[in-house]
N, C-alpha and C. Protein backbone atom coordinates (compact mmCIF):
# COMPACT_ATOMS: atom_id res chain seq x y z
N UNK A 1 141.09 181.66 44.04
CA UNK A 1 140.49 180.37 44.30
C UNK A 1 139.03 180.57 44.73
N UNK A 2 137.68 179.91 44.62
CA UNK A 2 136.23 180.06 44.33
C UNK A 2 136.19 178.78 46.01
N UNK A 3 135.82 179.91 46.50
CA UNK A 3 135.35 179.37 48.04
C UNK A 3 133.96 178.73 47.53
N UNK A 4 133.90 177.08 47.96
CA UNK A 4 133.04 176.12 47.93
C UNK A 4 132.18 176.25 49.33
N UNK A 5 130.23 176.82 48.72
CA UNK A 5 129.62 176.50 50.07
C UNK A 5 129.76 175.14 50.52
N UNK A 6 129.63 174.70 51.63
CA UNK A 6 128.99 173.81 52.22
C UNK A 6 127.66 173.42 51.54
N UNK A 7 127.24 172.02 50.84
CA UNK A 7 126.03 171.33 51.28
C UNK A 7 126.18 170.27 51.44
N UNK A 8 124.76 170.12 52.04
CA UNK A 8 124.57 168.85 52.34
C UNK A 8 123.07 168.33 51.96
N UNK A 9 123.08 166.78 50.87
CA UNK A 9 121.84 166.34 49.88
C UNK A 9 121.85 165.21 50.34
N UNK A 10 120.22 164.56 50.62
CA UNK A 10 119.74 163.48 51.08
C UNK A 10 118.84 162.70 49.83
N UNK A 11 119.01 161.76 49.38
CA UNK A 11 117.73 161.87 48.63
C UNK A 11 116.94 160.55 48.88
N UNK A 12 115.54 160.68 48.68
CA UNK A 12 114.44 158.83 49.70
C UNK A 12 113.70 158.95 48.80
N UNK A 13 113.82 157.74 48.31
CA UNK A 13 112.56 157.11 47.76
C UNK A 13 111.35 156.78 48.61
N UNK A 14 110.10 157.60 48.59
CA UNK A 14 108.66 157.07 49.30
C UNK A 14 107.91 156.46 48.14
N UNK A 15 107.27 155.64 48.71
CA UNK A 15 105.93 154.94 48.53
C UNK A 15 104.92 155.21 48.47
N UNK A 16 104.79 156.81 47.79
CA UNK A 16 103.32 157.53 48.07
C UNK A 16 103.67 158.48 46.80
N UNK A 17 102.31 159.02 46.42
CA UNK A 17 102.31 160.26 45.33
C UNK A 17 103.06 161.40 45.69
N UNK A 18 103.55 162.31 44.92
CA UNK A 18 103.68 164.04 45.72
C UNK A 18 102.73 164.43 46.25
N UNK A 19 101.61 164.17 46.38
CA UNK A 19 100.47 164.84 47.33
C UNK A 19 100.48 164.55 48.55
N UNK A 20 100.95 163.43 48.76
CA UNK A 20 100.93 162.87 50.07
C UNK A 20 102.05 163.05 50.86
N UNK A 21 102.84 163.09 50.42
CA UNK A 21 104.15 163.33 50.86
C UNK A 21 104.40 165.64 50.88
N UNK A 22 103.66 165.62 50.35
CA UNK A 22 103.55 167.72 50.25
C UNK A 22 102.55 167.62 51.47
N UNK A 23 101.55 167.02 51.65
CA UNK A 23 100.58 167.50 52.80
C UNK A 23 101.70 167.31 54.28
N UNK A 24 102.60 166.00 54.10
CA UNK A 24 103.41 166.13 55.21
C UNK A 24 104.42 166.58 56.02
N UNK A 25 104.95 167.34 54.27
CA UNK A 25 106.02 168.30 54.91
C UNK A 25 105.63 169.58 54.85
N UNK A 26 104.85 169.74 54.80
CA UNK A 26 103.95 171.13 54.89
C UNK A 26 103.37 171.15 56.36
N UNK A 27 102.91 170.32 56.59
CA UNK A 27 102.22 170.32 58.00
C UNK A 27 103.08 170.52 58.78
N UNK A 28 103.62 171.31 59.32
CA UNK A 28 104.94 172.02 60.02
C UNK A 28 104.57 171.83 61.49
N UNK A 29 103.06 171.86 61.82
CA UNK A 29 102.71 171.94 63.44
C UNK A 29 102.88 170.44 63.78
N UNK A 30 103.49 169.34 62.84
CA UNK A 30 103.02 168.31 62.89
C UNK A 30 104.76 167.57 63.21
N UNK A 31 105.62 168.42 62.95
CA UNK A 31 107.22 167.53 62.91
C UNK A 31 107.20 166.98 64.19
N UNK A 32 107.07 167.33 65.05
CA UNK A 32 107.58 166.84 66.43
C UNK A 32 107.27 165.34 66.72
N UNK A 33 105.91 165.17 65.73
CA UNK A 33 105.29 163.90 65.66
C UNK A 33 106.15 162.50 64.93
N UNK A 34 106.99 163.33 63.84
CA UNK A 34 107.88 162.45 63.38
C UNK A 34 109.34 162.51 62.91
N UNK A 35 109.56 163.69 63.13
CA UNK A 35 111.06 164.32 62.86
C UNK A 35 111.86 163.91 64.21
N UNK A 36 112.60 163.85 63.61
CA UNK A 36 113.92 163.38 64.75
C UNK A 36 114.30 164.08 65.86
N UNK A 37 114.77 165.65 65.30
CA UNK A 37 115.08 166.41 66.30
C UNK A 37 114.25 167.80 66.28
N UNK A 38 112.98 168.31 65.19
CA UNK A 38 112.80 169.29 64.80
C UNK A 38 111.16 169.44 65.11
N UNK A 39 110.46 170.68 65.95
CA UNK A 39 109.25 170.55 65.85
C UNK A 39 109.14 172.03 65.78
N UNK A 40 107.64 172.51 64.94
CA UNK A 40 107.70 173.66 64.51
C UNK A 40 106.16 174.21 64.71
N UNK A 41 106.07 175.56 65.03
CA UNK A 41 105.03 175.57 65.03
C UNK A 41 104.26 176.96 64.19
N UNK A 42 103.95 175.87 63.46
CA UNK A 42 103.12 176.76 62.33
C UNK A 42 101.99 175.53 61.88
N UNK A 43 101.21 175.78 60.78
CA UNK A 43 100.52 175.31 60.36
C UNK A 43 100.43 175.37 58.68
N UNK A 44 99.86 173.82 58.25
CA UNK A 44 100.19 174.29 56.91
C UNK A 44 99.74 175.85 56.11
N UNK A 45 98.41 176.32 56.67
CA UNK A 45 97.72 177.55 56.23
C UNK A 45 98.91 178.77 56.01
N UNK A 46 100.28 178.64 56.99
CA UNK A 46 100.88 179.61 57.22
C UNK A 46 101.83 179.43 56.10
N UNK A 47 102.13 178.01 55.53
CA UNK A 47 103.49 178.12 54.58
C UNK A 47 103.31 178.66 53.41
N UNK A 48 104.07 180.44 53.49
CA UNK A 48 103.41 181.63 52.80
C UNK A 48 105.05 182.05 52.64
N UNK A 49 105.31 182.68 51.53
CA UNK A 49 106.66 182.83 51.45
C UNK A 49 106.73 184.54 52.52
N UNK A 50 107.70 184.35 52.94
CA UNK A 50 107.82 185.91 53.94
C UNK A 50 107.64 185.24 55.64
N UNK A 51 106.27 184.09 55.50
CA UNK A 51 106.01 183.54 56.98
C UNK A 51 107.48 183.26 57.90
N UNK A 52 107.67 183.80 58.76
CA UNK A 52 108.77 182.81 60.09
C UNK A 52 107.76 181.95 61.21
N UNK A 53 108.49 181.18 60.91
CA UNK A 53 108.36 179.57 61.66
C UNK A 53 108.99 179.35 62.71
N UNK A 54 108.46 179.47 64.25
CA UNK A 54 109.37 179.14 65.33
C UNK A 54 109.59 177.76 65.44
N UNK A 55 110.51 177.44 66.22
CA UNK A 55 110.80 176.18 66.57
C UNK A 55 111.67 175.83 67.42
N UNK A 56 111.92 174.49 67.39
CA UNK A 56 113.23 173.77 68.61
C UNK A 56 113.43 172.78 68.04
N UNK A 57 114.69 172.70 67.97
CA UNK A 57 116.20 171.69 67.78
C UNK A 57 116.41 170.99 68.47
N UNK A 58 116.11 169.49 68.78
CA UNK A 58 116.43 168.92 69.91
C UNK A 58 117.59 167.92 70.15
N UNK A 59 118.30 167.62 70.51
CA UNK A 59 119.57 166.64 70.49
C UNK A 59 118.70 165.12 71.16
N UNK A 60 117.37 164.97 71.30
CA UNK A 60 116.54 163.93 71.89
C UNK A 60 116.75 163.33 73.16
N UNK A 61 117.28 164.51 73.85
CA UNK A 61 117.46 164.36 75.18
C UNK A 61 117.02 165.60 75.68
N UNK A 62 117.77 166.15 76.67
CA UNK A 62 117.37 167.77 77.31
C UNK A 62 117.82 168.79 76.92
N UNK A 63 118.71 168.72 76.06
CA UNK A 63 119.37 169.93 75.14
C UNK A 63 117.82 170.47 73.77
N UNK A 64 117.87 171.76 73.78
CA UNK A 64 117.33 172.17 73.14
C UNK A 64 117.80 173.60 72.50
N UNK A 65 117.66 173.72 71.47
CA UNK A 65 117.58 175.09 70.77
C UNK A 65 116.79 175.70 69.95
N UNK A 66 116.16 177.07 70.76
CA UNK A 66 115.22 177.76 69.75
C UNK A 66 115.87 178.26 68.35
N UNK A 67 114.64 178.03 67.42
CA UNK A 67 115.30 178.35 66.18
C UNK A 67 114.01 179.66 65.17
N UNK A 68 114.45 180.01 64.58
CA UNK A 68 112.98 180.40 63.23
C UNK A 68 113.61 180.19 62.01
N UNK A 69 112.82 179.63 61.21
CA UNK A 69 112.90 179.74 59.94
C UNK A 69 112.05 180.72 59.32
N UNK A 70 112.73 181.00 57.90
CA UNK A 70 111.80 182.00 57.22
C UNK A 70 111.55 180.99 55.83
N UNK A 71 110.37 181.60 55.53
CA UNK A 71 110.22 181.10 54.42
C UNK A 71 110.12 181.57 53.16
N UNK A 72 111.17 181.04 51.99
CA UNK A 72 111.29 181.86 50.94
C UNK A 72 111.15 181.38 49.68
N UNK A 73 110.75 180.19 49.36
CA UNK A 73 110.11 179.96 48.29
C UNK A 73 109.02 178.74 48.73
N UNK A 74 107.83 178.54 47.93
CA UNK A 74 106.55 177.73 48.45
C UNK A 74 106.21 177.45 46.79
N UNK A 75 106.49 176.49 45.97
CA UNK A 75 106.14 176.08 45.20
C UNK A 75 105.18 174.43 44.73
N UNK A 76 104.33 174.78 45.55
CA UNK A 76 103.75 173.57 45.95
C UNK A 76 102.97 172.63 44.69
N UNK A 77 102.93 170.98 44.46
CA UNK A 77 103.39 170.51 45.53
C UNK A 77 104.70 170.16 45.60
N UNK A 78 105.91 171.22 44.76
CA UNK A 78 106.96 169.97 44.43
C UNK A 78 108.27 170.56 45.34
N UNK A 79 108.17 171.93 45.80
CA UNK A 79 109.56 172.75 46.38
C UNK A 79 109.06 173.57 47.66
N UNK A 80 109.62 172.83 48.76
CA UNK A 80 109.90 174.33 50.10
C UNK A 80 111.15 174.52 50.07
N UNK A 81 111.07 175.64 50.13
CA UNK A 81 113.05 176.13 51.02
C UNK A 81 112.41 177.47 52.05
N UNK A 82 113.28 177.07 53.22
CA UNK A 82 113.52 178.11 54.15
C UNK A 82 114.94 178.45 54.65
N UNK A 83 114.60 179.62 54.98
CA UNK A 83 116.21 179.88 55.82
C UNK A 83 116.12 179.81 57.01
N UNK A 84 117.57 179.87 57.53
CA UNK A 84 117.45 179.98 59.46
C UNK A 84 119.01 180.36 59.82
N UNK A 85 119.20 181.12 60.87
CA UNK A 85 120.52 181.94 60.84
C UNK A 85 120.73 182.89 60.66
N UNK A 86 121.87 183.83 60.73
CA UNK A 86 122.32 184.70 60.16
C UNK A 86 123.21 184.72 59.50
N UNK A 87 123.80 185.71 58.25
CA UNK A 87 124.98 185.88 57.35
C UNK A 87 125.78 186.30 58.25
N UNK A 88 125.42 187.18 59.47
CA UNK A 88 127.25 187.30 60.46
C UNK A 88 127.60 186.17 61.01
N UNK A 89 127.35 184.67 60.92
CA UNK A 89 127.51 183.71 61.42
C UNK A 89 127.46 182.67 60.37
N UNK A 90 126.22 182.10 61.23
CA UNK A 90 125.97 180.70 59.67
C UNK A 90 124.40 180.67 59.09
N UNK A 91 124.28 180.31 58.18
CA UNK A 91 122.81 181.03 57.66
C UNK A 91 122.55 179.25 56.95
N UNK A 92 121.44 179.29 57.00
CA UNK A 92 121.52 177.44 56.59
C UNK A 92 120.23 177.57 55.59
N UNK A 93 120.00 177.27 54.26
CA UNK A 93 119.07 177.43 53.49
C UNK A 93 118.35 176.16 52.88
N UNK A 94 117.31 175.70 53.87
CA UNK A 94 117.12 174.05 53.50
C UNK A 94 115.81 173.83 52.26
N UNK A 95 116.02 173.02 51.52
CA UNK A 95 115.27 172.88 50.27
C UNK A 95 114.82 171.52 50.46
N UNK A 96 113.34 171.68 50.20
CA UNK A 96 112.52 169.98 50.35
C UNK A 96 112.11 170.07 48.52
N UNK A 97 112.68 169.11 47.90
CA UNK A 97 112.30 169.04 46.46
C UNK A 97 111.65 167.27 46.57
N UNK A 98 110.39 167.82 46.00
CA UNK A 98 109.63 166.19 45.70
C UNK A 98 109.39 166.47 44.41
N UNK A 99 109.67 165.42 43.72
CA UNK A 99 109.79 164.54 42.10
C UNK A 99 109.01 163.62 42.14
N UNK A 100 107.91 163.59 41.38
CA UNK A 100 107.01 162.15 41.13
C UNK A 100 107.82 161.35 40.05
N UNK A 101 107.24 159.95 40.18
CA UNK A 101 108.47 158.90 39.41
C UNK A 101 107.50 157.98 38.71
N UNK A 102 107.65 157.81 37.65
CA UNK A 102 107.12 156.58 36.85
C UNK A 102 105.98 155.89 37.41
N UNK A 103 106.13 155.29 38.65
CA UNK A 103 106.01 154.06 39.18
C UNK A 103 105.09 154.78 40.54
N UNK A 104 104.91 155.91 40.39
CA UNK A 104 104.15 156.51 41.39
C UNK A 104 104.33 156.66 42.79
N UNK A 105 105.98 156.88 42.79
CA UNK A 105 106.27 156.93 43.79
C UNK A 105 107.38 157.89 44.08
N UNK A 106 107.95 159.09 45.18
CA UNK A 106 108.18 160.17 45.08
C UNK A 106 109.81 160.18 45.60
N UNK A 107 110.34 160.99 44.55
CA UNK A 107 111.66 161.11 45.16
C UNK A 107 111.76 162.28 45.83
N UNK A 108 112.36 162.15 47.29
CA UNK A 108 112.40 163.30 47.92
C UNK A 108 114.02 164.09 48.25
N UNK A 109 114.38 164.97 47.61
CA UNK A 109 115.40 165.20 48.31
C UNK A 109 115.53 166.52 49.19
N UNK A 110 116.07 166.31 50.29
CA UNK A 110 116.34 166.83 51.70
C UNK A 110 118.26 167.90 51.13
N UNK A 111 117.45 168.52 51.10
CA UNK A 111 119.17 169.55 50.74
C UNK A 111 119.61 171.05 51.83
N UNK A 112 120.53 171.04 52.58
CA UNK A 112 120.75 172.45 53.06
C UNK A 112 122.38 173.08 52.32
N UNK A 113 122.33 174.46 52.20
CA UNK A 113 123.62 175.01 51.50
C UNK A 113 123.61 176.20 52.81
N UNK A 114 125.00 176.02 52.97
CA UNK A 114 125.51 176.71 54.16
C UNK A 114 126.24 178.13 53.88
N UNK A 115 126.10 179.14 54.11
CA UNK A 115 126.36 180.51 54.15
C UNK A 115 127.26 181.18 55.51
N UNK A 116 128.06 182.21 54.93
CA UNK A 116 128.18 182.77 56.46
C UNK A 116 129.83 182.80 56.96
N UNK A 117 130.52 183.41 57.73
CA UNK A 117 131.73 182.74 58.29
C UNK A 117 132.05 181.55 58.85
N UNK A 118 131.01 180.90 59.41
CA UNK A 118 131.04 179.59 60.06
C UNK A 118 131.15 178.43 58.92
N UNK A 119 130.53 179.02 57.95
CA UNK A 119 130.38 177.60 57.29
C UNK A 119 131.73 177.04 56.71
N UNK A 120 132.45 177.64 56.85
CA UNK A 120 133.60 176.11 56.14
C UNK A 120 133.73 175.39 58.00
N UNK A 121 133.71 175.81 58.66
CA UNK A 121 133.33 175.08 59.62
C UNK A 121 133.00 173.79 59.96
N UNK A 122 132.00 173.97 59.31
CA UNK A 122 131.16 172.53 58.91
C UNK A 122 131.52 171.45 57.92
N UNK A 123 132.59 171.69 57.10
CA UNK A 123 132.87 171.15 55.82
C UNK A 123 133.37 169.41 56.19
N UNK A 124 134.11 169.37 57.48
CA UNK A 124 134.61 168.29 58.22
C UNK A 124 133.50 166.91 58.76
N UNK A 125 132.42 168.50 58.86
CA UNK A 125 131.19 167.21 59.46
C UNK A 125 130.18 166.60 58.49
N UNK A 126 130.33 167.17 56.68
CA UNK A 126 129.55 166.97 55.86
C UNK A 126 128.91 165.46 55.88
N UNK A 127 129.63 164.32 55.56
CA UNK A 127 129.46 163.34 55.81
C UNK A 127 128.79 163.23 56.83
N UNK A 128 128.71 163.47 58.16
CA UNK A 128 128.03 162.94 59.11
C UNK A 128 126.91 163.27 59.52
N UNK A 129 126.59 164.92 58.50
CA UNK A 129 125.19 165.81 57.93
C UNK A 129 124.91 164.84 57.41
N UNK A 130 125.03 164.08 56.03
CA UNK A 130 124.57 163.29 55.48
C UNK A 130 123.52 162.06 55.76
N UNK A 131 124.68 161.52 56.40
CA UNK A 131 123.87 160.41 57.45
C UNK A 131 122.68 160.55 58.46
N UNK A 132 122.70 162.18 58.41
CA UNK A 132 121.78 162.58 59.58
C UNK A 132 120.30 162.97 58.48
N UNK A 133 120.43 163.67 57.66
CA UNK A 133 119.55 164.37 56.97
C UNK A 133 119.29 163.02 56.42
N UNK A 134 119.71 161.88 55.55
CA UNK A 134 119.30 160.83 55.30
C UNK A 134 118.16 160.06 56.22
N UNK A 135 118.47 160.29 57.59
CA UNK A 135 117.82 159.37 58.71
C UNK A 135 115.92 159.93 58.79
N UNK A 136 116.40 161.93 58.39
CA UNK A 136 115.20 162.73 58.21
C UNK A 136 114.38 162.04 57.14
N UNK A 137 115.06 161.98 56.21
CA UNK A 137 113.93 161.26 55.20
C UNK A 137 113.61 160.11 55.48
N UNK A 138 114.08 159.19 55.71
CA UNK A 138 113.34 158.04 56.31
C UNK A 138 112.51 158.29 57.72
N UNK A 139 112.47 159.05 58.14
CA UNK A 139 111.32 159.34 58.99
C UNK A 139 110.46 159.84 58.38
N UNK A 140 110.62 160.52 57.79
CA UNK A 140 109.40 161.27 56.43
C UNK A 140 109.00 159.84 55.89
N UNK A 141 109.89 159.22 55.01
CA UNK A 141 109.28 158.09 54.95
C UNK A 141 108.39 157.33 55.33
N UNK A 142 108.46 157.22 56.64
CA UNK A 142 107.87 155.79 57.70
C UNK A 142 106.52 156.69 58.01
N UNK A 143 106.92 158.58 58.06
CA UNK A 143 105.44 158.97 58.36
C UNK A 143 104.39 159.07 57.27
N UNK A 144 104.97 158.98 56.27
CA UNK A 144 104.11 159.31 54.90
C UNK A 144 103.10 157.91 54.33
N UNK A 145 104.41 156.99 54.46
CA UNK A 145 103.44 155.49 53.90
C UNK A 145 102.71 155.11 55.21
N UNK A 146 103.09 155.38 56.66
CA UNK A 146 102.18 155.30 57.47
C UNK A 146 100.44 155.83 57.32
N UNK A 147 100.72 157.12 57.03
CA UNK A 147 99.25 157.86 56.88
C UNK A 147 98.52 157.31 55.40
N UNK A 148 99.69 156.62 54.20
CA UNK A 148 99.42 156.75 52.99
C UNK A 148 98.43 155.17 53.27
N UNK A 149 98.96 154.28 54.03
CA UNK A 149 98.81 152.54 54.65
C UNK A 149 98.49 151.73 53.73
C-alpha cells in the first residue's frame, strides 16, 4: 500500500499583477507586518536558494516558536518553496506559486507537503490546515491590494 504525504493547498485570488504580489512575499523581513502567525527575518536581497531564514511562529498570544527555513527553489516572479524541520520528525516543504490571469489578476497558491514520521500525524488536522493557510492568503491579499491601492 503507497503511504500518502500529507498536504495541504490554499489557493486566493489577488487584485494585483505577479509583480506585486512577488515583491510581497519575498519581502520576508516584512511578514510580521501582515502574516498571521509568521515573522522572518531576512530580506528580500537574501531569497537565494541555500539562504536559512530565522523566524517565529506565533499562536498570537505569548506562545512562540523559533523556527528556520531553508530555501530551495527561487524562481522568481512566479515560485518560492522552502523547507523547515527535520526528516527524523516532521519536515514541512512550503511552496508560494503565483499565476498571472487574463484579467490581470494573480492566482496565488499557498501549498505545504509534509515529510517525516510525524506526518500522518497531521492527516486528521488537514482540513483545519486548510482553513488556516486559506486565512494566510487573504492576508497576503489585504496586504498586496493595500500597497497595490
Amino acid at each position: 500500500m503507497k503511504k500518502t504525504t500529507p498536504v495541504v493547498t490554499a489557493v486566493t485570488r489577488i487584485s494585483a499583477p505577479v509583480d506585486a504580489v512577488w515583491r510581497v512575499v519575498v519581502a520576508l523581513d516584512q511578514y510580521a507586518q501582515w502574516h498571521p502567525v509568521l515573522s522572518l527575518d531576512a530580506k528580500p536581497e537574501e531569497v537565494t536558494v541555500g539562504a536559512e531564514v530565522p523566524g517565529r511562529i506565533s499562536d498570537g498570544g505569548t506562545a512562540q516558536q523559533d523556527v528556520t527555513m531553508r530555501i530551495v527553489e527561487v524562481g522568481a516572479p512566479h515560485r518560492l518553496i522552502w523547507e523547515g524541520g527535520s526528516l527524523d520528525a516532521l519536515l514541512g516543504r512550503h511552496s508560494f506559486v503565483l499565476a498571472p490571469q487574463p484579467d490581470g489578476t494573480t492566482e496565488f497558491t499557498d501549498s505545504e507537503e509534509f515529510f517525516g514520521p510525524a506526518a500522518a500525524e497531521l492527516v486528521p488536522a488537514l482540513d483545519q490546515l486548510r482553513e488556516t493557510y486559506a486565512q494566510y492568503g487573504a492576508a497576503l491579499r489585504a496586504r498586496v491590494e493595500d500597497l497595490s491601492g
